[in-house]
Protein backbone atom coordinates (compact mmCIF):
# COMPACT_ATOMS: atom_id res chain seq x y z
CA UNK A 1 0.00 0.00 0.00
CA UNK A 2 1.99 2.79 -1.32
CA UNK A 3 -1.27 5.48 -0.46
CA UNK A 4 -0.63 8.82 1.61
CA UNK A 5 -0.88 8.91 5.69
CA UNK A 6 -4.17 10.63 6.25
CA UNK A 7 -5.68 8.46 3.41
CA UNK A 8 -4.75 5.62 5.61
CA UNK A 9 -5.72 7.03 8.70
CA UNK A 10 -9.27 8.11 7.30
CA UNK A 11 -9.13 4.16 6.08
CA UNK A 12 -8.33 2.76 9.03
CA UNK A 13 -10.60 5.36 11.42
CA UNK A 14 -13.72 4.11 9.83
CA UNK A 15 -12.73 0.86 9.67
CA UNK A 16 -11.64 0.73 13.83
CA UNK A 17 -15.18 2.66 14.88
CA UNK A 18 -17.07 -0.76 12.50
């Protein structure tokens, strides 16, 4: 996954609160 830190973290937000 070569995709900018905030992308990731907006990624991996939603997917923590699911």
């Amino acid at each position: 996954m070569a995709s900018p830190p905030h992308v990731d973290d907006s990624l991996i937000d939603m997917m923590a609160l699911i």
